[in-house]
C-alpha atoms as a PDB file:
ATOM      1  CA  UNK A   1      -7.693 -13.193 -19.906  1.00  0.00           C
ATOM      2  CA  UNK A   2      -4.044 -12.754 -19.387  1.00  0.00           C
ATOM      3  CA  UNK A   3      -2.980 -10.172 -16.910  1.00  0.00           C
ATOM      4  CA  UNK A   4       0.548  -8.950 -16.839  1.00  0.00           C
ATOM      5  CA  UNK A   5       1.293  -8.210 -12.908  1.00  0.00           C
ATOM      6  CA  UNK A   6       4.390  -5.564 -12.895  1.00  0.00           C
ATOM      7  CA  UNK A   7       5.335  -5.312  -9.035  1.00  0.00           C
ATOM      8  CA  UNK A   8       4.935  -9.151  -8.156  1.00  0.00           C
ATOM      9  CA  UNK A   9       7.599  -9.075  -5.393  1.00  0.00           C
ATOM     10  CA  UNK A  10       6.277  -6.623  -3.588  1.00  0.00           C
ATOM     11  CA  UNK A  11       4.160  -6.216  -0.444  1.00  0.00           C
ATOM     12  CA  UNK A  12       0.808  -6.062  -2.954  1.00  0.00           C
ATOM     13  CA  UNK A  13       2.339  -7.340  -5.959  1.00  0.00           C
ATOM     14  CA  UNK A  14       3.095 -10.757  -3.900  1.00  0.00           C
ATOM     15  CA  UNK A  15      -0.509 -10.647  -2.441  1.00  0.00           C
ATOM     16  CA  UNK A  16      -2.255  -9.955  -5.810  1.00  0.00           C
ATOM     17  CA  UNK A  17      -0.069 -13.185  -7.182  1.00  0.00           C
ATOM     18  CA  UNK A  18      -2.355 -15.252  -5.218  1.00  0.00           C
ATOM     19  CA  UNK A  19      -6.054 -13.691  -5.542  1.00  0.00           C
ATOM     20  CA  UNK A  20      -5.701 -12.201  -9.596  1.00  0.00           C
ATOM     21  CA  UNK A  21      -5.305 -15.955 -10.599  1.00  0.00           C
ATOM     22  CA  UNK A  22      -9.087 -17.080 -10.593  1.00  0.00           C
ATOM     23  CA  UNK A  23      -9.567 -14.170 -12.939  1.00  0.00           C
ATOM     24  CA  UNK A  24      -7.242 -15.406 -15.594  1.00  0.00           C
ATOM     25  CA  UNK A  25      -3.574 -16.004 -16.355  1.00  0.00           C
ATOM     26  CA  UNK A  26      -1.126 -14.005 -14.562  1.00  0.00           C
ATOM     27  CA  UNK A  27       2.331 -13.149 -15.817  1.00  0.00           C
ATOM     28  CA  UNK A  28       4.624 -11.693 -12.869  1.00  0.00           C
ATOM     29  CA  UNK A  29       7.712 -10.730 -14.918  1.00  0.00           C
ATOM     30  CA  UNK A  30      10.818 -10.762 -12.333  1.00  0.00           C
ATOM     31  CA  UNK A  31      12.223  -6.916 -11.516  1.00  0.00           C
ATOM     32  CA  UNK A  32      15.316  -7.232 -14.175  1.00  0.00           C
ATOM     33  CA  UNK A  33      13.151  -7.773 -16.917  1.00  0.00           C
ATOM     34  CA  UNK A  34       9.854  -5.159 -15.461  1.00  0.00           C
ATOM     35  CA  UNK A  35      12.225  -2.396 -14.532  1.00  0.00           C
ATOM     36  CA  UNK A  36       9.896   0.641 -14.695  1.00  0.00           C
ATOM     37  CA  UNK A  37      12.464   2.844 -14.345  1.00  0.00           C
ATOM     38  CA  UNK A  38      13.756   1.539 -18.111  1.00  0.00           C
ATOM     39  CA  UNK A  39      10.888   3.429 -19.837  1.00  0.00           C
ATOM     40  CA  UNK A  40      12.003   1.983 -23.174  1.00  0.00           C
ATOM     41  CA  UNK A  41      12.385  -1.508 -21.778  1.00  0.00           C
ATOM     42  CA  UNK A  42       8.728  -1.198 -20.283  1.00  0.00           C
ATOM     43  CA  UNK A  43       7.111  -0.224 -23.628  1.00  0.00           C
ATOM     44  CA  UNK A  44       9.032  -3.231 -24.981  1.00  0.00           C
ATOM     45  CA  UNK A  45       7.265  -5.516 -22.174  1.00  0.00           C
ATOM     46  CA  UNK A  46       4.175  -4.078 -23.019  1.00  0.00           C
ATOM     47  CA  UNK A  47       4.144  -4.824 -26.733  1.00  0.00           C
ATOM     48  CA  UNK A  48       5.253  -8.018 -26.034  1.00  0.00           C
ATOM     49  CA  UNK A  49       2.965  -9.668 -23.513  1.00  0.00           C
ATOM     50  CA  UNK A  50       0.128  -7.364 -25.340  1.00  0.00           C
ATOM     51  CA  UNK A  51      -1.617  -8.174 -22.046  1.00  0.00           C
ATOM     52  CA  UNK A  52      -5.393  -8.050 -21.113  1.00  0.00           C
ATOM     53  CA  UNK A  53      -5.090  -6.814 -18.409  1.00  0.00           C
ATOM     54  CA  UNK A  54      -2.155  -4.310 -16.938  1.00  0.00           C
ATOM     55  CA  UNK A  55      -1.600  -3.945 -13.162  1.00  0.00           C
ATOM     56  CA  UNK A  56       0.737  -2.251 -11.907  1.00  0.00           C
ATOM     57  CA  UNK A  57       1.693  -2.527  -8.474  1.00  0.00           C
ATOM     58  CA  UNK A  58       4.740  -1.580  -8.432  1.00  0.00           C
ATOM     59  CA  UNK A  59       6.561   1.391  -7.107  1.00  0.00           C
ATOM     60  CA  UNK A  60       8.981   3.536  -5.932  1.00  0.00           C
ATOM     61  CA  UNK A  61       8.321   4.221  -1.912  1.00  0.00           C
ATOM     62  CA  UNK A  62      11.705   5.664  -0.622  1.00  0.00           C
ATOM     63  CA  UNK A  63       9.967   8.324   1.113  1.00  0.00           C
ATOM     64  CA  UNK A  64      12.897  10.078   2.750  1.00  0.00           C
ATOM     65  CA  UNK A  65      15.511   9.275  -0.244  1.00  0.00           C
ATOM     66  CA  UNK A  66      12.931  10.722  -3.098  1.00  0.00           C
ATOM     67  CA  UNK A  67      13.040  13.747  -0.611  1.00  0.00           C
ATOM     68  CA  UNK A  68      16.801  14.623  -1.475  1.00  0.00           C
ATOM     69  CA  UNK A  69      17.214  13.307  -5.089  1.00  0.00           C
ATOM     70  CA  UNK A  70      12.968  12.904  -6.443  1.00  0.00           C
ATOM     71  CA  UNK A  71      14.317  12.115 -10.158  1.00  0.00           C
ATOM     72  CA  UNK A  72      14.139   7.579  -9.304  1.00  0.00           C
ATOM     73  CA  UNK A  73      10.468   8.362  -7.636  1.00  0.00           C
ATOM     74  CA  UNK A  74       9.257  10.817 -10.835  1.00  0.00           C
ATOM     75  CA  UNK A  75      10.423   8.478 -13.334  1.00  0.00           C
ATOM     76  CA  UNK A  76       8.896   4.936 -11.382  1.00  0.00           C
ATOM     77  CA  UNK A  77       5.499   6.777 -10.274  1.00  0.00           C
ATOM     78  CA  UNK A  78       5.254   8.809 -12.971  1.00  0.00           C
ATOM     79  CA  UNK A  79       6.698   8.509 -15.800  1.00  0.00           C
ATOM     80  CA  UNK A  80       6.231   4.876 -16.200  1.00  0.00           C
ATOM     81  CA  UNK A  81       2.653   4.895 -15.080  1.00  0.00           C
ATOM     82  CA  UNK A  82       2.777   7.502 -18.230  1.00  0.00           C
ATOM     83  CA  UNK A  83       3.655   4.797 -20.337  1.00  0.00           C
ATOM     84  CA  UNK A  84       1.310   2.251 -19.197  1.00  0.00           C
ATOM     85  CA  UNK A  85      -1.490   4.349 -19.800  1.00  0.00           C
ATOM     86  CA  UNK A  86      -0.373   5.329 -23.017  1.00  0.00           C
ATOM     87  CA  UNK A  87      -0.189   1.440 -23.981  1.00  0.00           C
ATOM     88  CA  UNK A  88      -3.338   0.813 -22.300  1.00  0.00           C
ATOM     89  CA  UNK A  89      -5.293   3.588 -23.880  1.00  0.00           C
ATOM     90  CA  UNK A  90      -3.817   2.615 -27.456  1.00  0.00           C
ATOM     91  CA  UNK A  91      -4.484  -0.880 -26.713  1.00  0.00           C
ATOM     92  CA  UNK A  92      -7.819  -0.679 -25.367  1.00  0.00           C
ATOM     93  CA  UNK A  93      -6.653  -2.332 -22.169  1.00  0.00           C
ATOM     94  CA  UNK A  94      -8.036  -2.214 -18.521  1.00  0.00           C
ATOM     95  CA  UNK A  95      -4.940  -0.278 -16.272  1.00  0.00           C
ATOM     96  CA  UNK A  96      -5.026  -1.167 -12.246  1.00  0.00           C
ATOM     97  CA  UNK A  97      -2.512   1.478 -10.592  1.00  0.00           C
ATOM     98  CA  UNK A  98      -2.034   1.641  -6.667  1.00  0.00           C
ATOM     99  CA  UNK A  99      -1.574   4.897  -5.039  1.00  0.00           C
ATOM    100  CA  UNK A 100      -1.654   6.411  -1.895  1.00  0.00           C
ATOM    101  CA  UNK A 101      -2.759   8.424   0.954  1.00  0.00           C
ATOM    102  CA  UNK A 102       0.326  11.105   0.337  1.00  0.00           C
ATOM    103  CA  UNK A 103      -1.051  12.773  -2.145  1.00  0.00           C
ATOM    104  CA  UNK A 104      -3.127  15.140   0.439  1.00  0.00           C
ATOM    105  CA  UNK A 105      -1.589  17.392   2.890  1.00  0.00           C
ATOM    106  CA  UNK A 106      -3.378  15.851   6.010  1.00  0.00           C
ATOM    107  CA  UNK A 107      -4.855  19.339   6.851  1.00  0.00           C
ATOM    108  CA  UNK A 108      -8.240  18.189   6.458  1.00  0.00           C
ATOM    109  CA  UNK A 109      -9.972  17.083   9.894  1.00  0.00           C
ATOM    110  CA  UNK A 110     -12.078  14.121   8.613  1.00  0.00           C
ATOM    111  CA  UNK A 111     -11.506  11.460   6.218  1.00  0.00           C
ATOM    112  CA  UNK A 112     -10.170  12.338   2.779  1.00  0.00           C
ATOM    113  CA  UNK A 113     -13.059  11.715   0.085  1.00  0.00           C
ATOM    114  CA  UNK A 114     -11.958  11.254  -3.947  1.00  0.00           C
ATOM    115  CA  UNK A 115     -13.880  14.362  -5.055  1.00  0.00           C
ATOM    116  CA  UNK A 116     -11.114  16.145  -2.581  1.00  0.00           C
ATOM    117  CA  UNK A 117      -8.171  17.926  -4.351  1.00  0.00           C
ATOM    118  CA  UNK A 118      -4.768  16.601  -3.523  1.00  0.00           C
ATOM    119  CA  UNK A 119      -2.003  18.877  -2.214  1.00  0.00           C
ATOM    120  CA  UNK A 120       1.040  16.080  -1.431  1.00  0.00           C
ATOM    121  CA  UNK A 121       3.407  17.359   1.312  1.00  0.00           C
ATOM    122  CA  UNK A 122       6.706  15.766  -0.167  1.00  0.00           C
ATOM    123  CA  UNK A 123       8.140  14.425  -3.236  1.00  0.00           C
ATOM    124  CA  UNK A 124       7.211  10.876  -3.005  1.00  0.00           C
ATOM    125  CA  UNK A 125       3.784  11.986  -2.816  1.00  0.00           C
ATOM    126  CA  UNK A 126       3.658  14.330  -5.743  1.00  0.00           C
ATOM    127  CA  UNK A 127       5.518  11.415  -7.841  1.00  0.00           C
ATOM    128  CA  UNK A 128       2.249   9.203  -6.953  1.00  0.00           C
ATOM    129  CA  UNK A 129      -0.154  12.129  -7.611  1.00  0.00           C
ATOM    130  CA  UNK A 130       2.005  13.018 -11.781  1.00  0.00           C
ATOM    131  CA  UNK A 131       0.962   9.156 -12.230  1.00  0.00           C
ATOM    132  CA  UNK A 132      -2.750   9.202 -11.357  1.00  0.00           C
ATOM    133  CA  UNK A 133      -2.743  12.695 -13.269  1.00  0.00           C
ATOM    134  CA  UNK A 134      -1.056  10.854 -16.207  1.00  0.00           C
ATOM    135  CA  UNK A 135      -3.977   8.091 -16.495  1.00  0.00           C
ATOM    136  CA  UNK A 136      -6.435  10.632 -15.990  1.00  0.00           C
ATOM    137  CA  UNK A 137      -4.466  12.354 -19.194  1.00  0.00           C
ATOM    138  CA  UNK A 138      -4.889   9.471 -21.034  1.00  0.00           C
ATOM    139  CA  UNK A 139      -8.029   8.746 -21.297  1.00  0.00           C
ATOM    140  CA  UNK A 140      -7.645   4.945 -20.574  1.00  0.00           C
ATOM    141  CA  UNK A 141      -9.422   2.867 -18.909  1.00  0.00           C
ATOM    142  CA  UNK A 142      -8.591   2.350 -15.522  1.00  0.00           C
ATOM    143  CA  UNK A 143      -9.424   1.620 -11.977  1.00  0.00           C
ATOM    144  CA  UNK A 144      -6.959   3.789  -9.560  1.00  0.00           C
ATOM    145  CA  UNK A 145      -6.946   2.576  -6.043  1.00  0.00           C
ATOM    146  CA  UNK A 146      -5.462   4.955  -3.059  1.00  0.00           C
ATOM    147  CA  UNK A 147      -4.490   3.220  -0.101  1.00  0.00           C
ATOM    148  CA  UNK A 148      -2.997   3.699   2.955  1.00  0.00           C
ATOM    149  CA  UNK A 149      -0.231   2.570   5.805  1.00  0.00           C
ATOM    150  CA  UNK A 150       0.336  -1.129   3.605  1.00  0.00           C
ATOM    151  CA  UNK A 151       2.199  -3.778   5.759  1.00  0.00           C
ATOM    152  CA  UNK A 152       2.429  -7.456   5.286  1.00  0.00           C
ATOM    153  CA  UNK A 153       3.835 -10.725   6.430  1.00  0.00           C
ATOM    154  CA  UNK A 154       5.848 -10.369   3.257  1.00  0.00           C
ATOM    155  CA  UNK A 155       8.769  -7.485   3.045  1.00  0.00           C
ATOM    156  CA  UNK A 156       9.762  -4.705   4.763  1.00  0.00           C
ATOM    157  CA  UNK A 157       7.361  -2.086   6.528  1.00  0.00           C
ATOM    158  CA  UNK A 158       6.453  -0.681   9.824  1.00  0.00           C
ATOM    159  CA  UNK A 159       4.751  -3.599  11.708  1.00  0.00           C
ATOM    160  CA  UNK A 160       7.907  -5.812  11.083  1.00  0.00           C
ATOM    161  CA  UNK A 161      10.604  -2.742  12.093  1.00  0.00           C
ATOM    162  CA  UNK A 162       8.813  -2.475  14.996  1.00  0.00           C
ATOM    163  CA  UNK A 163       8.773  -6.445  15.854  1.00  0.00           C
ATOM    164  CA  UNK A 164      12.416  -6.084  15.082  1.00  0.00           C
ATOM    165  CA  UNK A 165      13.574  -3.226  17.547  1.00  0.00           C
ATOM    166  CA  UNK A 166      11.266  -5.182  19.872  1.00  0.00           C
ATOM    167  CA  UNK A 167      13.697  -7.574  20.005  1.00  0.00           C
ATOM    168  CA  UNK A 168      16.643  -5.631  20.423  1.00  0.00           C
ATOM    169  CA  UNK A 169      15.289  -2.407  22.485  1.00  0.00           C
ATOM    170  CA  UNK A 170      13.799  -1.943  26.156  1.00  0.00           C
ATOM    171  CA  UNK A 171      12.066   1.408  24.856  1.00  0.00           C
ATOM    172  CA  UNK A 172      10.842   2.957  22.085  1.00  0.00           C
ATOM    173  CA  UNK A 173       9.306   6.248  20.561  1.00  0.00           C
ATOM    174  CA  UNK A 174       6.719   6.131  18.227  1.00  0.00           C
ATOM    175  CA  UNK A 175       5.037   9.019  16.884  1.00  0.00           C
ATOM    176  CA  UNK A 176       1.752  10.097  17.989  1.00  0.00           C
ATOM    177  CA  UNK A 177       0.017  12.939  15.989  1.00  0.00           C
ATOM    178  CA  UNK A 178      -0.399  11.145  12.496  1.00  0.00           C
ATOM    179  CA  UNK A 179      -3.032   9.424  11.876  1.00  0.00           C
ATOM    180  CA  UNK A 180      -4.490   6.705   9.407  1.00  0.00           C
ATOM    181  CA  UNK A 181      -5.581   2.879   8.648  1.00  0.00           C
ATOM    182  CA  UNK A 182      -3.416   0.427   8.680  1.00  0.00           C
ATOM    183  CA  UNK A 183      -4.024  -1.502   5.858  1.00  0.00           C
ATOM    184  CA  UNK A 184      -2.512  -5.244   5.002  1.00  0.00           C
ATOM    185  CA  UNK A 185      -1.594  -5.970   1.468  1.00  0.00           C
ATOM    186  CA  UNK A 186      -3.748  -9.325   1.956  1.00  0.00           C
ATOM    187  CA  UNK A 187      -7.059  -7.036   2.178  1.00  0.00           C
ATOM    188  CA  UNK A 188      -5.961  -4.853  -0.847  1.00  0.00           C
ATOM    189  CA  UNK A 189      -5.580  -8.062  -3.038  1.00  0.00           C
ATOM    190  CA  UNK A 190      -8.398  -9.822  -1.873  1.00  0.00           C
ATOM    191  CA  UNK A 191     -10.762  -6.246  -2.482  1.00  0.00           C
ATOM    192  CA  UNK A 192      -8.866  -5.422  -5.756  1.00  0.00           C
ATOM    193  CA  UNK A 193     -10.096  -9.026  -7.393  1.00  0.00           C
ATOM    194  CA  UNK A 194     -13.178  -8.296  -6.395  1.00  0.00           C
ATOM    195  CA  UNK A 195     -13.136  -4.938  -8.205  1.00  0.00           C
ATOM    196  CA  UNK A 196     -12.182  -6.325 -11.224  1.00  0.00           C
ATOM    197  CA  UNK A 197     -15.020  -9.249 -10.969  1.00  0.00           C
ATOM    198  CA  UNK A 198     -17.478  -6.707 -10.569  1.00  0.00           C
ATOM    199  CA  UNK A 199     -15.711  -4.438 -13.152  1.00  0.00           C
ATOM    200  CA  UNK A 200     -16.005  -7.315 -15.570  1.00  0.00           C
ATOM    201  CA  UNK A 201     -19.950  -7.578 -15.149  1.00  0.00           C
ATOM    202  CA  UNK A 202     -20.458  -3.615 -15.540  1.00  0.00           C
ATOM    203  CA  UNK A 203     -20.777  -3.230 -12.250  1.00  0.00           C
ATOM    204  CA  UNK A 204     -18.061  -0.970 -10.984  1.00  0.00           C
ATOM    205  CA  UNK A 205     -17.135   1.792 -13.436  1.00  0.00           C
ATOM    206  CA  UNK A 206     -13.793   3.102 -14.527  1.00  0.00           C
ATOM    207  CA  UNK A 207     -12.085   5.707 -12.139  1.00  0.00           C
ATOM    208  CA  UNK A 208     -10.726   7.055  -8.900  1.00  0.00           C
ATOM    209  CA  UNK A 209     -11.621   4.484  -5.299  1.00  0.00           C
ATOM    210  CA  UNK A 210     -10.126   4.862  -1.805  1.00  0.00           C
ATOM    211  CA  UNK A 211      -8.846   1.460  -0.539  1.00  0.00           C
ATOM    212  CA  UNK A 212      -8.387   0.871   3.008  1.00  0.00           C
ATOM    213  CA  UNK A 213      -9.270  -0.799   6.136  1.00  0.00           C
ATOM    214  CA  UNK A 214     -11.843   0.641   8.613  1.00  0.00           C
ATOM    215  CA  UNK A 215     -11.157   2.603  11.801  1.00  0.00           C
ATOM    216  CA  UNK A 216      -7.900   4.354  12.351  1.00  0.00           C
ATOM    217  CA  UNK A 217      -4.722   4.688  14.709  1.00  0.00           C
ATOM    218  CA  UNK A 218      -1.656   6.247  15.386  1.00  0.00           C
ATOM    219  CA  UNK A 219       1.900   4.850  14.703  1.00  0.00           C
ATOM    220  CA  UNK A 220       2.328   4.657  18.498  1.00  0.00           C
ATOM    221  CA  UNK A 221      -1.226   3.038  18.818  1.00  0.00           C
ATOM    222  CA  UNK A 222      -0.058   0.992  15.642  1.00  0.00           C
ATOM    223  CA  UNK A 223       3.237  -0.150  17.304  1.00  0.00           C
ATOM    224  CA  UNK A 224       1.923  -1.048  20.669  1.00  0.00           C
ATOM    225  CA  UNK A 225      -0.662  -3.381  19.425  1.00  0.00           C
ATOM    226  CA  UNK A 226       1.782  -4.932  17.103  1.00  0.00           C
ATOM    227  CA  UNK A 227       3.945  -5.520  20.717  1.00  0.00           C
ATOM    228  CA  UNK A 228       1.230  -6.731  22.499  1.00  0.00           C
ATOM    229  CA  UNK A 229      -0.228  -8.772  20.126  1.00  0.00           C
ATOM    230  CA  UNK A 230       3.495 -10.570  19.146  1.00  0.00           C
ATOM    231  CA  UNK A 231       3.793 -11.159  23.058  1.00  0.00           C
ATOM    232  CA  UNK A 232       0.725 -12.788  23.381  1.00  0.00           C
ATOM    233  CA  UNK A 233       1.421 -15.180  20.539  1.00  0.00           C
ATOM    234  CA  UNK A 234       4.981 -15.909  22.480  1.00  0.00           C
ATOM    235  CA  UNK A 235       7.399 -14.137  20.239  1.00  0.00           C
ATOM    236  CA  UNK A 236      10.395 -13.517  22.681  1.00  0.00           C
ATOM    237  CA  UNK A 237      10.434  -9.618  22.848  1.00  0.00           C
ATOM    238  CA  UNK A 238      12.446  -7.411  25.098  1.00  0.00           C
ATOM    239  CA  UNK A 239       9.917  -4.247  24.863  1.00  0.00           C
ATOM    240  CA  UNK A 240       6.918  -4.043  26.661  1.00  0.00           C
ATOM    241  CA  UNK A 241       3.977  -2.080  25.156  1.00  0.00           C
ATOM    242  CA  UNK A 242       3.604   0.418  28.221  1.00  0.00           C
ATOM    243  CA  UNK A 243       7.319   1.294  27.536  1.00  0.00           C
ATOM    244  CA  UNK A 244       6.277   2.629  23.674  1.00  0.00           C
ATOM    245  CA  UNK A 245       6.320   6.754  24.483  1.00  0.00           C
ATOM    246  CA  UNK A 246       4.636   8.315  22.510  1.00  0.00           C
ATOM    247  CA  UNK A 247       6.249  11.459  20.850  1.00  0.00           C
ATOM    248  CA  UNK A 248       5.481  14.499  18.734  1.00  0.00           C
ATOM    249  CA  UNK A 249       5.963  14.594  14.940  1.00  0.00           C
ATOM    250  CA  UNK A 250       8.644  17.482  15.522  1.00  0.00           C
ATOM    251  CA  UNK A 251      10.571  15.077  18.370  1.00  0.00           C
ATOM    252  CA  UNK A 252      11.393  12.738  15.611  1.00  0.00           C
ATOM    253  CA  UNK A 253      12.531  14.966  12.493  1.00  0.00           C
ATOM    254  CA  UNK A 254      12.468  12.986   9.031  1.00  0.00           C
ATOM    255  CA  UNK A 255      13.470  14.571   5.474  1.00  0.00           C
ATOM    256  CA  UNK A 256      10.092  14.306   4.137  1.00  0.00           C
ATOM    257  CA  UNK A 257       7.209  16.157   5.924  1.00  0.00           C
ATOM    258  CA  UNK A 258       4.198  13.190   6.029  1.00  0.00           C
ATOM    259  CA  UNK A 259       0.577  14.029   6.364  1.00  0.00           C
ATOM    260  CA  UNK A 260      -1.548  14.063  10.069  1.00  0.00           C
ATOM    261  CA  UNK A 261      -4.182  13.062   8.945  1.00  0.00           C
ATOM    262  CA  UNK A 262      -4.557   9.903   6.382  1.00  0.00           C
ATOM    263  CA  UNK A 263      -7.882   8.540   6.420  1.00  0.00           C
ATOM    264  CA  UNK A 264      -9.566   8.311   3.580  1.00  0.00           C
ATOM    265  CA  UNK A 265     -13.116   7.315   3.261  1.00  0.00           C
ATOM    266  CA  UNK A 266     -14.022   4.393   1.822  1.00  0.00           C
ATOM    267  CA  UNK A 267     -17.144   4.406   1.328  1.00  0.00           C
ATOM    268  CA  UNK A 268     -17.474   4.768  -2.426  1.00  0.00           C
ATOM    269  CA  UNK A 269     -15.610   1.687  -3.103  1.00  0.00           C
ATOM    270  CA  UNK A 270     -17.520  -0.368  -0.343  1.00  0.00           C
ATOM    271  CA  UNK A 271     -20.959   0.532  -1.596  1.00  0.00           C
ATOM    272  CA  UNK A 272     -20.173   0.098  -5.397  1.00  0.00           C
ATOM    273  CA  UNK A 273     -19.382  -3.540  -4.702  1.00  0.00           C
ATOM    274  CA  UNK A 274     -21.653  -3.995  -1.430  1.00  0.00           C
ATOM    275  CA  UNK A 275     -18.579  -4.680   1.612  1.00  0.00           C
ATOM    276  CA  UNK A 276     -18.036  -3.902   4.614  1.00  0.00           C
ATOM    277  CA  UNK A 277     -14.399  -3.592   5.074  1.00  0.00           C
ATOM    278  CA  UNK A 278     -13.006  -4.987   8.124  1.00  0.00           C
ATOM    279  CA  UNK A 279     -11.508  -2.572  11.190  1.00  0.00           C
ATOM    280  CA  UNK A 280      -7.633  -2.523  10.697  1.00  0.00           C
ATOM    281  CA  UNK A 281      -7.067  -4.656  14.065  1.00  0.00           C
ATOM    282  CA  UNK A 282      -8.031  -7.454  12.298  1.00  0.00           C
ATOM    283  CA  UNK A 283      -5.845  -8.251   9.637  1.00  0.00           C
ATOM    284  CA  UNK A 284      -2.985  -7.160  11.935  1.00  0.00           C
ATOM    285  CA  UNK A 285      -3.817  -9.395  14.120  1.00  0.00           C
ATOM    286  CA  UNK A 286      -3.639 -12.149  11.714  1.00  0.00           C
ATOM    287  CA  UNK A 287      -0.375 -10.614  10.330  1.00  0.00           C
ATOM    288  CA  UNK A 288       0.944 -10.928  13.508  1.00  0.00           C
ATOM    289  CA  UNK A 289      -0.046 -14.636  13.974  1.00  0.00           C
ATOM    290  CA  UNK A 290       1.802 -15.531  11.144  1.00  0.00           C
ATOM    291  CA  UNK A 291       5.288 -13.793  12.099  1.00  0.00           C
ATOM    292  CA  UNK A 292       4.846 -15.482  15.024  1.00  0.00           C
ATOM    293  CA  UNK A 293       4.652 -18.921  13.880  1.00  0.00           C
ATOM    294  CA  UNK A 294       7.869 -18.294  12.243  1.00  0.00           C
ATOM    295  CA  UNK A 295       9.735 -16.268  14.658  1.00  0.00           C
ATOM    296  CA  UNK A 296      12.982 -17.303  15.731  1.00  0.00           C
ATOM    297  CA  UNK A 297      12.983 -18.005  20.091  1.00  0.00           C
ATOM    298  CA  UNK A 298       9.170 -18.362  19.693  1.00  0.00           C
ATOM    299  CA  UNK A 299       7.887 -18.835  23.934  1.00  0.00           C
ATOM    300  CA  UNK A 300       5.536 -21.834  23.975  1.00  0.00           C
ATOM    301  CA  UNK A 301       2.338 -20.756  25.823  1.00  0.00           C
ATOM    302  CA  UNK A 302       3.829 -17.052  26.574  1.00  0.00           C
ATOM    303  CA  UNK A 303       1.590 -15.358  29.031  1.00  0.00           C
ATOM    304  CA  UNK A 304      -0.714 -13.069  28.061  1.00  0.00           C
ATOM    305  CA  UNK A 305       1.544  -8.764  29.167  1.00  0.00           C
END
């Protein structure tokens, strides 16, 4: 089977590199020549690989900047995912498109199911909710996975801003009214390979799945364990986790308005294929581990804070 992988150097894209290749082989065209904002160009790509397999895992995810200008995040999320499915559905070929948690409002107390109807907040996540409606348009087939709060060893995201200013700050302020799971791109991969086994077999049908770890946090409950975690593996920080305040959404005003409430339940995903998807601490942890075996000023046999 060959599977074209557009997104490769990203937080999932660079984890999928590693668990799509049992399932056949992977082409991971570099950005210049997958730019998804080139909608000819794509199609191009497309016909030419006349891949297997299509997943896409790239994106645009400039929350704040697709707030002022939303034209880069409609065209990447949405436009282009228009394309893909109109390849795929021509073509007869299996789409795998990422999406996310911003596509509800966050008003709902509990976690967010499929079935529930999406009502994004900003522009970023109405760009990612035009792409799902675009496959579901199409009448391809395709497995859409939501997920939630990504990080990584790999890249840029929260986890690794806040090891930075750790380094460099005494105190910090971290909000703590939104909530969601943390989710590494390494348990994403690892779950989205074994979607497409079981997809292969019959066994998990075309559609909609919620992707994420179990539990949930804050960003401030987020942040301090990422502190106090780093500090136990001896990465020389300056910030302490009982000097992480936490704050109010409306102390720390962004562009785009974000969701309280993230969750989304799982459970449709973790049934079809029989898991039980691990608590979000856990991955972290071992996210953590690793940026700390390569961290600059590492302490040998740091304390435990």
């Amino acid at each position: 089977m060959k599977i074209l992988l557009l997104g490769a150097t990203g937080q999932i894209g660079n984890a999928l590199r590693r668990t799509l290749l049992p399932l056949g082989s992977v082409v991971a065209p570099p950005r210049p020549q997958a730019d998804l904002a080139d909608l000819g160009g794509l199609q191009a790509l497309l016909r030419a690989q006349a891949p297997d397999l299509i997943v896409n895992a790239a994106a645009y995810t400039a929350v704040d900047p697709a707030q002022a200008d939303p034209a880069p995040a409609r065209r990447v999320n949405g436009e282009a995912v228009a394309v893909m499915a109109a390849h795929a559905h021509t073509s007869g070929t299996l789409l795998v498109h990422f999406s996310t948690d911003y596509v509800f409002d966050g008003a709902k107390p509990a976690a967010y199911l499929e079935t529930d109807a999406p009502n994004p907040l900003n522009e970023y996540g109405r760009s990612k909710l035009a792409g799902e409606q675009a496959i579901q348009a199409s009448g391809c087939r395709a497995l859409v996975l939501r997920t939630s709060w990504i990080y990584a060893a790999h890249g840029q995201n929260f986890v690794k801003t806040v090891l930075q200013l750790a380094r460099q700050r005494d105190e910090l302020r971290v909000v703590a009214d939104q909530v969601g799971a943390p989710t590494s791109a390494e348990l994403v991969a690892d779950v989205t390979a074994l979607a497409l086994a079981a997809h292969r077999r019959q066994a998990l049908p075309d559609g909609l799945y919620h992707l994420s770890a179990a539990g949930s946090a804050t960003w401030h409950e987020l942040a301090c364990r990422t502190v106090r975690r780093a500090r136990q593996q001896g990465m020389a920080l300056r910030l302490l986790p009982e000097h992480i305040h936490a704050i109010a959404t409306e102390d720390y005003p962004l562009p785009a308005p974000r969701p309280h409430n993230s969750r989304l339940d799982t459970r449709r995903l973790s049934d079809a294929l029989g898991l039980v998807l691990p608590d979000w601490t856990v991955h972290l942890d071992r996210t953590i581990d690793c940026l700390a075996r390569c961290a600059p000023g590492r302490l040998p046999n740091a304390p435990t804070p």
